[in-house]
Protein backbone atom coordinates (compact mmCIF):
# COMPACT_ATOMS: atom_id res chain seq x y z
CA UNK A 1 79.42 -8.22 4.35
CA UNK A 2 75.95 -9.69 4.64
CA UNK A 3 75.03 -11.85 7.75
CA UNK A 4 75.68 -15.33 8.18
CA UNK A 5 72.20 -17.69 6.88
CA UNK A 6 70.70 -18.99 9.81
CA UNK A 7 67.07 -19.36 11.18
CA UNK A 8 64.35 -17.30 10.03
CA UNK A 9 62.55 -17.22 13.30
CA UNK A 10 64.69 -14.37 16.13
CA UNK A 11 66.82 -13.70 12.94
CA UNK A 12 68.71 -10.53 14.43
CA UNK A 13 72.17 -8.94 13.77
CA UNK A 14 74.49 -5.76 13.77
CA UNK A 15 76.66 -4.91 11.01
CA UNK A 16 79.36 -1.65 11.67
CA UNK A 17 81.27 -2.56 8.56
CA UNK A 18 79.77 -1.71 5.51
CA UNK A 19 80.64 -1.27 1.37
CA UNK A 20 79.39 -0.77 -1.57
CA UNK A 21 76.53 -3.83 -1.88
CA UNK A 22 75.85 -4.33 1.91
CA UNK A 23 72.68 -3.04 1.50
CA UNK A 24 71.96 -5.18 -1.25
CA UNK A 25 72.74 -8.38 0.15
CA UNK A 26 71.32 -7.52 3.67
CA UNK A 27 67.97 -6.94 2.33
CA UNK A 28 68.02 -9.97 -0.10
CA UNK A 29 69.29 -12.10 2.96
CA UNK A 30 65.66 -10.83 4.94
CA UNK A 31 63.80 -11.23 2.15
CA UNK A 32 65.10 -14.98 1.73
CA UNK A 33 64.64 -15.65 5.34
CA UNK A 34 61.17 -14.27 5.10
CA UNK A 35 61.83 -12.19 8.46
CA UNK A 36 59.26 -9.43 10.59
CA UNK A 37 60.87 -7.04 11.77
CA UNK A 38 62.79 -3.70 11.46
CA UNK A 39 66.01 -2.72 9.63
CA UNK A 40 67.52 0.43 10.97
CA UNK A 41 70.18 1.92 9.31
CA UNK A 42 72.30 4.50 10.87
CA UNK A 43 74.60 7.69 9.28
CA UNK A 44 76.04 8.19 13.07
CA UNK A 45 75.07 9.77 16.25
CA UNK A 46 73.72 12.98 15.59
CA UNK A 47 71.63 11.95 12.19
CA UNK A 48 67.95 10.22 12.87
CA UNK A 49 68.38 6.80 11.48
CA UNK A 50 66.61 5.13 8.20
CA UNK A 51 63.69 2.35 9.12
CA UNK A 52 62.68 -0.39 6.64
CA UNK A 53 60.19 -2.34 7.93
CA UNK A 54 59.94 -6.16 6.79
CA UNK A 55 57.10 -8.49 6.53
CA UNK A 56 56.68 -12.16 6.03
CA UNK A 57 60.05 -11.37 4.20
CA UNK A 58 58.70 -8.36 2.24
CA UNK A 59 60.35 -4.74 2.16
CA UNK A 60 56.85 -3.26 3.12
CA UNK A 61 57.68 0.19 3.99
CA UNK A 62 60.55 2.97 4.58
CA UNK A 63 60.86 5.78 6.51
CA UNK A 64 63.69 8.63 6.71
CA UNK A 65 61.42 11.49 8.36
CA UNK A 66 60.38 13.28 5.17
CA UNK A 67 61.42 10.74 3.00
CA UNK A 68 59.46 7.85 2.18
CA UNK A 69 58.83 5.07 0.31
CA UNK A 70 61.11 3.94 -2.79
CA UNK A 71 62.69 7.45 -2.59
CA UNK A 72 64.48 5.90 1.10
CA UNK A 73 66.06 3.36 -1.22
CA UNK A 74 67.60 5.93 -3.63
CA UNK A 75 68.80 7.91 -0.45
CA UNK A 76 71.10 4.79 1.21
CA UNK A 77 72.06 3.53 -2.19
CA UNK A 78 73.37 6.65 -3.26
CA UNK A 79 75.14 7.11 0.50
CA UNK A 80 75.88 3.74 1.24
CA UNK A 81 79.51 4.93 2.26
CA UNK A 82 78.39 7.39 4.63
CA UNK A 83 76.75 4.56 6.47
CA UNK A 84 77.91 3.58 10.01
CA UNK A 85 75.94 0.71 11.37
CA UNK A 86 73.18 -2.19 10.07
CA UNK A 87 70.78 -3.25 12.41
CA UNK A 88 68.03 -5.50 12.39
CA UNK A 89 65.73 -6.68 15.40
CA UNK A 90 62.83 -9.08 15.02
CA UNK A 91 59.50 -7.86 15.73
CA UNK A 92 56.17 -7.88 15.08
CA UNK A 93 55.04 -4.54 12.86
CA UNK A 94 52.04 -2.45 14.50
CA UNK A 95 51.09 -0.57 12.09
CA UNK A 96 51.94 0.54 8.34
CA UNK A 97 52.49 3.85 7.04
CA UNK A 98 50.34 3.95 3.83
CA UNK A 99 52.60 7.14 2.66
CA UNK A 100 55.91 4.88 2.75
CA UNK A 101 54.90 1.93 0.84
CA UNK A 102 57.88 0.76 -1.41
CA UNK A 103 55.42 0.22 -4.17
CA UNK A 104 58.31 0.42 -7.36
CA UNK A 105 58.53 -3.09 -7.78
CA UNK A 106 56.92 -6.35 -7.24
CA UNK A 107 59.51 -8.03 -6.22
CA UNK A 108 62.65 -6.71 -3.37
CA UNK A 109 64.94 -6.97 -6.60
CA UNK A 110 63.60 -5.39 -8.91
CA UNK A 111 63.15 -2.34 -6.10
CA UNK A 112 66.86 -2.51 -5.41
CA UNK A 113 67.99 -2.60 -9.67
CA UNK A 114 65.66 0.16 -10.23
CA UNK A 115 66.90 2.53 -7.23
CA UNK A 116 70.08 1.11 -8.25
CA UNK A 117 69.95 2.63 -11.76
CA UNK A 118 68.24 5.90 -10.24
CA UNK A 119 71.27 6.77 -8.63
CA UNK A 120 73.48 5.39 -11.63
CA UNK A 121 71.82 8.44 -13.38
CA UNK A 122 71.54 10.88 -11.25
CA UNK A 123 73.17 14.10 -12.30
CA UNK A 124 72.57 15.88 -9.01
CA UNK A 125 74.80 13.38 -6.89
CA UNK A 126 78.57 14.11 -7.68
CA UNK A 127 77.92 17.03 -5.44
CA UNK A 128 75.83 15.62 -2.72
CA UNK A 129 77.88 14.73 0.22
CA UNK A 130 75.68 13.19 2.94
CA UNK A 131 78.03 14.00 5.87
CA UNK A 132 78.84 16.93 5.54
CA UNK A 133 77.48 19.75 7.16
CA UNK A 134 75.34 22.88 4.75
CA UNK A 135 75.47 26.99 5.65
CA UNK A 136 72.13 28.34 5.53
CA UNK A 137 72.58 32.43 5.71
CA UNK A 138 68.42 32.44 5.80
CA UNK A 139 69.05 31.06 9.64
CA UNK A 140 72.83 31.45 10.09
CA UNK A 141 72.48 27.80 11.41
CA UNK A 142 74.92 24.63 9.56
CA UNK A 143 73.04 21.21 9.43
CA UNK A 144 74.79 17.82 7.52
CA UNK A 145 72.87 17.29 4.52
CA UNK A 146 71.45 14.08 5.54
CA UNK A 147 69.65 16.27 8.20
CA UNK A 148 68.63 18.43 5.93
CA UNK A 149 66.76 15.75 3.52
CA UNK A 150 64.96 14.40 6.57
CA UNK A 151 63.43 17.60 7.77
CA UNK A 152 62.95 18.69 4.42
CA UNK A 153 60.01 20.52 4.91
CA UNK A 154 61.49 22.90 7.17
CA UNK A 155 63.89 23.99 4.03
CA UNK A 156 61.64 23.38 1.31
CA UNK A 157 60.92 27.33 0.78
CA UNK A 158 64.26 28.61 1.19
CA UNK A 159 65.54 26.16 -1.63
CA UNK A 160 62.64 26.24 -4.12
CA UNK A 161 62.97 30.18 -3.90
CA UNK A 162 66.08 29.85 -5.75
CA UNK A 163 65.64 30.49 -9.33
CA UNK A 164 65.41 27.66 -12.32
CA UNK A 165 68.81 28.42 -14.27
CA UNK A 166 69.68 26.30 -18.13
CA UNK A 167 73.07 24.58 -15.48
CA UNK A 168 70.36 22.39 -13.33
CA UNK A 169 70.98 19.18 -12.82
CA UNK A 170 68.45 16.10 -12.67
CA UNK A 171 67.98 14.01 -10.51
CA UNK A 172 65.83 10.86 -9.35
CA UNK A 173 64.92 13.10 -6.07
CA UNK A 174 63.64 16.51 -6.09
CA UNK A 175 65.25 17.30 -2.57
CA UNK A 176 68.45 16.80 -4.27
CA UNK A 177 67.43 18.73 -7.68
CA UNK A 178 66.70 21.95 -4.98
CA UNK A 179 69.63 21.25 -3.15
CA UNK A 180 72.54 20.63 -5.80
CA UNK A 181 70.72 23.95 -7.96
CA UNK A 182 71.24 26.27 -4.12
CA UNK A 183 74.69 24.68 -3.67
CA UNK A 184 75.99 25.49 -7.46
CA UNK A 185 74.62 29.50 -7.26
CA UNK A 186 75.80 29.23 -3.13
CA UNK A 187 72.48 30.26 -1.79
CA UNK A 188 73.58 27.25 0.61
CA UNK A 189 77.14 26.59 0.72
CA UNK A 190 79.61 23.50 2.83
CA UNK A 191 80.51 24.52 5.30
CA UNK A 192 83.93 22.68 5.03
CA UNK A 193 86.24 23.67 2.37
CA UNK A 194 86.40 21.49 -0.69
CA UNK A 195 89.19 20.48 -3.04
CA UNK A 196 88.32 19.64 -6.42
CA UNK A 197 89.26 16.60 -7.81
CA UNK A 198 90.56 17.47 -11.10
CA UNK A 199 93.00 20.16 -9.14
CA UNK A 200 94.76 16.46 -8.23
CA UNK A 201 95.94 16.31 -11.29
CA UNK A 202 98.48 19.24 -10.69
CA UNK A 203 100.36 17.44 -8.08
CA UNK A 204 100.00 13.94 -10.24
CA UNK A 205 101.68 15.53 -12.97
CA UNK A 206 104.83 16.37 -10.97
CA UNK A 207 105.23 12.66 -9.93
CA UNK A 208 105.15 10.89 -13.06
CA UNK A 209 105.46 8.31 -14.03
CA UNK A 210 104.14 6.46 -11.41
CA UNK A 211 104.85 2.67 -10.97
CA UNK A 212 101.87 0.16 -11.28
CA UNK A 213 102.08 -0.50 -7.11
CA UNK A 214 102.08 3.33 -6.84
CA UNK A 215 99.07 3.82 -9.08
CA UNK A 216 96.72 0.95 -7.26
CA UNK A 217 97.95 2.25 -3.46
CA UNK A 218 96.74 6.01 -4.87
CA UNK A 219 93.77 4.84 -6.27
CA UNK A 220 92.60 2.28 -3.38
CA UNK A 221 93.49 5.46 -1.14
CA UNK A 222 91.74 7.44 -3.20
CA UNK A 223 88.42 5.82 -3.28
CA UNK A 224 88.77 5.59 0.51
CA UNK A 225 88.97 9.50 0.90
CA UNK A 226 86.08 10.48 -1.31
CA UNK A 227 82.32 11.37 -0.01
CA UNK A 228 81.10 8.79 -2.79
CA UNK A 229 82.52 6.99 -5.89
CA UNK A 230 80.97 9.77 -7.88
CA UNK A 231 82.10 12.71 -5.88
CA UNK A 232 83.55 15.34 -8.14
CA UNK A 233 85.22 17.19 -4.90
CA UNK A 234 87.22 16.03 -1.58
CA UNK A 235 87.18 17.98 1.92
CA UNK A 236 90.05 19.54 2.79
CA UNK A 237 91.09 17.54 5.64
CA UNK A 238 90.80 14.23 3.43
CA UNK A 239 92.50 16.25 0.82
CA UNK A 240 96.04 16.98 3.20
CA UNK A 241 96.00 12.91 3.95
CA UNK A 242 95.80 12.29 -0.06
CA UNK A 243 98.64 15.38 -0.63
CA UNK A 244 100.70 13.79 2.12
CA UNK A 245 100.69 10.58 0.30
CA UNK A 246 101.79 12.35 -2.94
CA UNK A 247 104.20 14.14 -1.63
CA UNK A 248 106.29 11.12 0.01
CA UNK A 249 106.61 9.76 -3.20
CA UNK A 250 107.33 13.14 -4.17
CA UNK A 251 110.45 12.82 -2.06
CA UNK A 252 111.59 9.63 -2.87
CA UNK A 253 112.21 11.07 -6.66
CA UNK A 254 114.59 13.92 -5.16
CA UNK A 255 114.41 16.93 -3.32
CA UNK A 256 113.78 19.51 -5.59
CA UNK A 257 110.15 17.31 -6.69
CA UNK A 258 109.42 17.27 -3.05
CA UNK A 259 109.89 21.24 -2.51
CA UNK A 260 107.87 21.59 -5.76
CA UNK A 261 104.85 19.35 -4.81
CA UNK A 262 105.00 21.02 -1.41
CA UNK A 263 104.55 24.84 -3.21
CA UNK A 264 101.68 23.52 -5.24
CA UNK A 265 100.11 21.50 -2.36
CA UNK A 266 100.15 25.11 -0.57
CA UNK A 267 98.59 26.60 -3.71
CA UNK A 268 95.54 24.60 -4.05
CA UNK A 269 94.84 24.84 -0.17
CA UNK A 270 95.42 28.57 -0.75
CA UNK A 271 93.15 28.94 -3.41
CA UNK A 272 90.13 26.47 -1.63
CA UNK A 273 87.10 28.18 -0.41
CA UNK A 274 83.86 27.56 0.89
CA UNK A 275 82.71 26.00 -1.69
CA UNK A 276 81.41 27.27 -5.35
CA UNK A 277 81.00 24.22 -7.73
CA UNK A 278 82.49 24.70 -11.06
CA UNK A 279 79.86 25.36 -13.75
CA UNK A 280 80.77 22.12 -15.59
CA UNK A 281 81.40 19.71 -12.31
């Protein structure tokens, strides 16, 4: 939810709640109060955080270590749901980073639409998962992928050595062009299993037909579990809450559909791995 309107002068707030349009509204809100200061925005702990520094009310610049610029907006539109916490503290700005102007748009807005659409488009991002951590066998080291785009640079060699194939996927960012084309030939791979989605459909299958409350709980529960609307795979821990949920109603239509789901919920976590994408995910 945005903040509450209030003064523009000592403006500050904390937001650890956030969905899909927080973003939006929370930089409309400091653009409409006309507020100096900085907007951090944070993936958790162990990840540096995003700053978007405002002045006189105007998005000036943004910073995510090797990201800059209108390329930071792409990055926390496109993982808004891996974000943890909002902040923003009042402040006069010292200095300006000429290299991360957000220079898109003249207006906040039309910024936001256009990264907005970026991301809408993107072909790279059903299988870039901010959170979750990537196996380099160049270092034998595992770093989340938000880690990864911030000290870019220190990957950039390793993932551009990977050859060009006709399967690569576009994308508004070339960190994630380089990073989706290493994960689909797994020169880098997760380092937590993944399900795919479309394997859900096995288990789905079994318990049909499903009533309308059953459909919106699974849905509502599904969205919930995914990396991103657009992810085309779940981790496996997320995956054994959403099976556990299937089969209970799996159950409830007899015990013979329970002991079925149950030998097909074993198959597909049998059969995950560290993860190859399919060719046509």
């Amino acid at each position: 939810m945005s903040p509450p309107r209030g003064l523009s002068v000592g403006i500050n707030f904390h937001i650890t709640s956030v969905r899909e349009g927080t973003i939006f509204n929370v930089m409309q809100f400091l653009s409409l109060e006309k507020v100096t200061g900085i907007l951090s925005i944070s993936f958790g702990r162990h990840i540096p955080e995003v700053a978007i520094y405002f002045v006189s009310g105007k998005a000036a610049t943004a910073e995510f270590g090797a990201i800059v610029g209108d390329n930071v907006l792409d990055v926390i539109l496109c993982q808004e749901y891996a974000i943890k916490e909002v902040n923003f503290a009042p402040g006069r700005i010292s200095r300006i980073n000429d290299k991360a102007l957000i220079v898109r748009a003249s207006s906040l807005s039309g910024s936001l639409l256009q990264a907005s659409k970026d991301v809408d488009k993107c072909q790279a991002r059903p299988f870039i998962y901010g959170l979750l951590p990537l196996y380099f066998p160049n270092t034998g080291r595992a770093e989340v992928l938000l880690q990864v785009m911030y000290d870019f640079p220190k990957h950039r060699d390793f993932l551009s050595s990977v050859p060009q194939a006709e399967g690569d996927k576009d994308g508004p960012l070339p960190h994630c062009v380089l990073l989706h084309r290493a994960l689909s030939k797994n020169a880098i791979t997760y380092q937590t299993p993944l399900v795919p989605i479309k394997a859900l459909r096995q288990l789905l299958e079994i318990v049909q037909p499903l009533s309308e409350k059953e459909i919106e709980n699974l849905r509502g529960y599904m969205r919930s579990l995914l990396p991103h609307p657009k992810a085309t795979h779940m981790p496996i821990d997320r995956f054994y809450a959403f099976a556990s949920a299937i089969e209970s109603i799996a159950h409830r239509r007899g015990p013979e559909v329970g002991d079925q789901t149950r030998r097909v919920i074993y198959r597909l976590i049998q059969s995950t791995t560290k993860l190859t994408e399919p060719a046509n995910a």
